[in-house]
Protein backbone atom coordinates (compact mmCIF):
# COMPACT_ATOMS: atom_id res chain seq x y z
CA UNK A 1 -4.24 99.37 121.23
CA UNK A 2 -5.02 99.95 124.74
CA UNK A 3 -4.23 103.26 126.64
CA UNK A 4 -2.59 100.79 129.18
CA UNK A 5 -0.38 99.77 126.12
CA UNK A 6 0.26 102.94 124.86
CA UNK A 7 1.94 103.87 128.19
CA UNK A 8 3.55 100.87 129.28
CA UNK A 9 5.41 101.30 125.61
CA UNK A 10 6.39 104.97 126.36
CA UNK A 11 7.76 104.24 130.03
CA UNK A 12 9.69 101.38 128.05
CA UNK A 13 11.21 104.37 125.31
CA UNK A 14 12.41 106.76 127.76
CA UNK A 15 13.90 103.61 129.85
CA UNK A 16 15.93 103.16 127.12
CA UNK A 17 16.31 106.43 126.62
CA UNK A 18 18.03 107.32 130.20
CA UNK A 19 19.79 104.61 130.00
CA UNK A 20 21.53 105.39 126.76
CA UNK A 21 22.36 108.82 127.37
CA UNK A 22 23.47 107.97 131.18
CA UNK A 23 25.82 105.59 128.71
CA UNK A 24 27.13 108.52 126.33
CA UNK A 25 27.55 111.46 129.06
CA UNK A 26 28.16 109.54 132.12
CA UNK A 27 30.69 106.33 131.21
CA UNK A 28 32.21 108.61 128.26
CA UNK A 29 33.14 111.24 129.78
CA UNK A 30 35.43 109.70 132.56
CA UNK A 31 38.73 109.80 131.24
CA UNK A 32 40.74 107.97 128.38
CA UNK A 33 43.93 106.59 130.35
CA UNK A 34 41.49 105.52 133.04
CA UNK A 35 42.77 102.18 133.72
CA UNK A 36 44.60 102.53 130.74
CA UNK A 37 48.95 102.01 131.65
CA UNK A 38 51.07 104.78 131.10
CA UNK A 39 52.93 104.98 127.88
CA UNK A 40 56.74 103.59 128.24
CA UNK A 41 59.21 106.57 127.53
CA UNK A 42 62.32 105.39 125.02
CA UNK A 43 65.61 106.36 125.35
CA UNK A 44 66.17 104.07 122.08
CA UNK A 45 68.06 105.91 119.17
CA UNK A 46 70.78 109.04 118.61
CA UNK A 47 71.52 112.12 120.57
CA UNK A 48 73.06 115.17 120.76
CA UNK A 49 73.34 118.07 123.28
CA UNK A 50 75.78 120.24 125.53
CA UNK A 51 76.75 120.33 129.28
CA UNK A 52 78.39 122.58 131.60
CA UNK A 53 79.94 121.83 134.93
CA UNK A 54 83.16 122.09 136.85
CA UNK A 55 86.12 120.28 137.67
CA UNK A 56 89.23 120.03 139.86
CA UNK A 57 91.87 117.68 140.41
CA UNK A 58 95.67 117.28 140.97
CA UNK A 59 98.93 117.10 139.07
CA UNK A 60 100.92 114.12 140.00
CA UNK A 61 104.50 115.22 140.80
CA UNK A 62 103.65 118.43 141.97
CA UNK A 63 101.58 120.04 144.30
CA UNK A 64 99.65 121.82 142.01
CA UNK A 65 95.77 121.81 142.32
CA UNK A 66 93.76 122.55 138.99
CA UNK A 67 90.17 123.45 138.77
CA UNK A 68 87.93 125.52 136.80
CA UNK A 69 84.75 126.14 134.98
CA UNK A 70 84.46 123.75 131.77
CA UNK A 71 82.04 123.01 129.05
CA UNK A 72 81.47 121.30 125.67
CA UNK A 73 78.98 118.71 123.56
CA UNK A 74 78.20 115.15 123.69
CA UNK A 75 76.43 112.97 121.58
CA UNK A 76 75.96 109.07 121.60
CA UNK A 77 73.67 106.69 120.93
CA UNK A 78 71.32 104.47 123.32
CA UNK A 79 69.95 100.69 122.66
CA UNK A 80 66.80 99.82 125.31
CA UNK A 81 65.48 96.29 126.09
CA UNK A 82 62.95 96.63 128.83
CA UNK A 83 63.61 98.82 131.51
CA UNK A 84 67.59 98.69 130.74
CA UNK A 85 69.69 101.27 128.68
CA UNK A 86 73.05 100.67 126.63
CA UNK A 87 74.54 103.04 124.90
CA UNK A 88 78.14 104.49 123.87
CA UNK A 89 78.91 107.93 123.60
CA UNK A 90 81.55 110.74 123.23
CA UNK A 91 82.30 114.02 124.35
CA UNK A 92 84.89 117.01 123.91
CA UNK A 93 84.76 119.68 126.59
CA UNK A 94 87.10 123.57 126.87
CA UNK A 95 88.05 123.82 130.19
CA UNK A 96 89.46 126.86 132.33
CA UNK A 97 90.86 124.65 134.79
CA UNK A 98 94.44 126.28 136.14
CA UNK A 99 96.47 126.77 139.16
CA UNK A 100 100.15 128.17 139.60
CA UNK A 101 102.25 126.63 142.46
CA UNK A 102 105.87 128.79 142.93
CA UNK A 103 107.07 129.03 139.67
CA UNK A 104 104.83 126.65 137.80
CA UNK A 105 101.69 126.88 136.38
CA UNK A 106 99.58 124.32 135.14
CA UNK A 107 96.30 123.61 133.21
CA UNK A 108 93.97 121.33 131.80
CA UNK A 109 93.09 123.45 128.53
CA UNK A 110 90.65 120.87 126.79
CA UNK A 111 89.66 116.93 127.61
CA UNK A 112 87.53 114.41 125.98
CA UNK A 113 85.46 111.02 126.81
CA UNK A 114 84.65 107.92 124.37
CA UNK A 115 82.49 106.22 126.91
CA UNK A 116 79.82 102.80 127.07
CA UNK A 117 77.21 103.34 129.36
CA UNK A 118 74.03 100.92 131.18
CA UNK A 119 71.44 102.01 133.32
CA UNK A 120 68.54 101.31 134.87
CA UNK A 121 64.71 103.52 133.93
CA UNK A 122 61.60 103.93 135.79
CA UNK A 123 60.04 105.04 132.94
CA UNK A 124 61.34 108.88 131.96
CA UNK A 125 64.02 108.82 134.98
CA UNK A 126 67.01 107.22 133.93
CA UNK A 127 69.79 105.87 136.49
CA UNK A 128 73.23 104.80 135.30
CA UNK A 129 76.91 104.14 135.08
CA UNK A 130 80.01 104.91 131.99
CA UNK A 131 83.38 104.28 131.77
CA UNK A 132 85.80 104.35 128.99
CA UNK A 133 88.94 106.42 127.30
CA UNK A 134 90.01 109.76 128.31
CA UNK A 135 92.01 112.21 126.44
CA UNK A 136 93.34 115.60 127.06
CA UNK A 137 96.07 117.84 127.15
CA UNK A 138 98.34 119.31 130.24
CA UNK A 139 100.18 122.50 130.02
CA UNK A 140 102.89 123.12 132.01
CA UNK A 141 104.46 127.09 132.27
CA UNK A 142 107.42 128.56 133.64
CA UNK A 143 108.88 132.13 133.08
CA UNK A 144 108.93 132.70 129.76
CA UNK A 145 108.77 129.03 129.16
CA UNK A 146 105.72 126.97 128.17
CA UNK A 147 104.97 123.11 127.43
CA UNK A 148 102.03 121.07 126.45
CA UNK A 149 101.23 117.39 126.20
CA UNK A 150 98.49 115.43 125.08
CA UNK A 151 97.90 112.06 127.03
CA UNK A 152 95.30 108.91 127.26
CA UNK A 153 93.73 107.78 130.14
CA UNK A 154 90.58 106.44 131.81
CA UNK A 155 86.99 107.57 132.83
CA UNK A 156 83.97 106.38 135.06
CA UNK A 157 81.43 107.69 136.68
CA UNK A 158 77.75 108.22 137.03
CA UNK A 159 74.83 109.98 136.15
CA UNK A 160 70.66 110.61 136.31
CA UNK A 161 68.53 111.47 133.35
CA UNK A 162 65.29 112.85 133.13
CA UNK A 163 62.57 113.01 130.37
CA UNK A 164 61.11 116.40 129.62
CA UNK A 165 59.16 115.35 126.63
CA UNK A 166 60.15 112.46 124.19
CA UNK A 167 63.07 114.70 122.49
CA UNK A 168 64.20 116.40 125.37
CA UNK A 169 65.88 115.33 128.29
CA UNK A 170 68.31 116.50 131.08
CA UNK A 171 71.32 115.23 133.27
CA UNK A 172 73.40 115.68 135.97
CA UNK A 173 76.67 113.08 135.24
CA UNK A 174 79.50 113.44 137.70
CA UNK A 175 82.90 111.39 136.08
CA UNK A 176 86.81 110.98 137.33
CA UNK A 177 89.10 111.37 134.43
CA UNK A 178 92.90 110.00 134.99
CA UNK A 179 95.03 111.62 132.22
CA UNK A 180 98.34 109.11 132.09
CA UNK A 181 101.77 110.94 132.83
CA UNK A 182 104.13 112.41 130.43
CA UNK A 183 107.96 113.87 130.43
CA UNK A 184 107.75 117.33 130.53
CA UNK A 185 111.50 119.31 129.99
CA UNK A 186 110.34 122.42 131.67
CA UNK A 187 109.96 120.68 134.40
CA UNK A 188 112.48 118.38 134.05
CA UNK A 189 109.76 115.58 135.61
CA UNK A 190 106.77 113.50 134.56
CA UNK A 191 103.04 115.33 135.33
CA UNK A 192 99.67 113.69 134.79
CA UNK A 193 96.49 115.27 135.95
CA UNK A 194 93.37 113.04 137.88
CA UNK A 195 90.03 115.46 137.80
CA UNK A 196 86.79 115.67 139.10
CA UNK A 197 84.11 116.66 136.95
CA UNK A 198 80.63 117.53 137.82
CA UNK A 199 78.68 118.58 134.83
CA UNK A 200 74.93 119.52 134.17
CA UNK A 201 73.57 118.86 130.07
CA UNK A 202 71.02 118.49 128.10
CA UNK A 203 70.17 116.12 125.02
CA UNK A 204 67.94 116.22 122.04
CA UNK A 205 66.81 112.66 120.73
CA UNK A 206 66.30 112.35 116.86
């Protein structure tokens, strides 16, 4: 073999050569998700979490004005197709809510919501609307005499979620909750009480 052979062969090896490894360091070591779409965050499947937040509203038939510090659990259950979120879900909340007017004092001492809700997500954020049943209690109190009634109503509202990781997410929700009237004797008149809530939760998906 030639020596003009010899080196035309060895400029041909470390051709190849550079070229390989400017293959494995260079092209490799650019980043996975490079052109690569972001994963989809789910809100598919069951929850469970607590909130925090505070409310205040009115008592029909008198001029009392309630409001107060509340808090409790929810937990529910979300179906995704796409981008949209269904899902039901439920919630029982202790609330300090109170306010005497002359004589009369009244409070809100617990409340709960069996709610649907749909919404809209850009990926972890997700926008949306609930409505559904309300139930609570109103206690009416006067001198020495006290009263409470537990009543149905209605809900709706709305609410923003965000991702933290895939188990983890939190909300801000705010909701108007219309307790129907009842008969109270110490009062001798029907009360009902229509809050504002403004809560802040969190929620662990399974």
């Amino acid at each position: 073999m030639s020596i003009r052979a010899v080196c035309s062969a060895i400029c041909l090896i470390c051709f190849a050569t550079t070229a390989s490894a400017a293959d494995l360091y260079g092209r490799s070591a650019q980043p996975y998700t490079v052109n690569q779409p972001l994963n989809a965050y789910s809100w598919a499947g069951p929850y469970i979490g607590g909130n925090i937040g505070y409310g205040w509203g009115d008592v029909s038939n008198n001029p009392a004005t309630p409001s107060g510090v509340f808090g409790g659990i929810q937990a529910g259950y979300n179906f995704q197709t796409g981008p949209w979120v269904f899902g039901i879900e439920g919630d029982i909340q202790g609330n300090s809510a109170s306010e005497r007017f002359a004589v009369w004092k009244f409070s809100n001492p617990w409340f709960g919501t069996v709610r649907g809700r749909a919404g809209y997500a850009l990926n972890n954020i997700l926008f949306y609307g609930t409505a559904g049943l309300a139930f609570g209690s109103l206690r009416a109190e006067t001198l020495a005499f006290s009263e409470t009634k537990t009543s149905v109503g209605w809900t709706a509202g709305l609410g923003a979620e965000i991702g933290i990781t895939q188990n983890w997410s939190a909300k801000v929700e705010y909701l108007y909750v219309d307790l129907s009237d009842s008969r109270f004797i110490t009062t001798g008149s029907t009360h009902g009480y229509q809050s504002n809530l403004i809560r802040l939760g969190v929620n662990y998906r399974f």
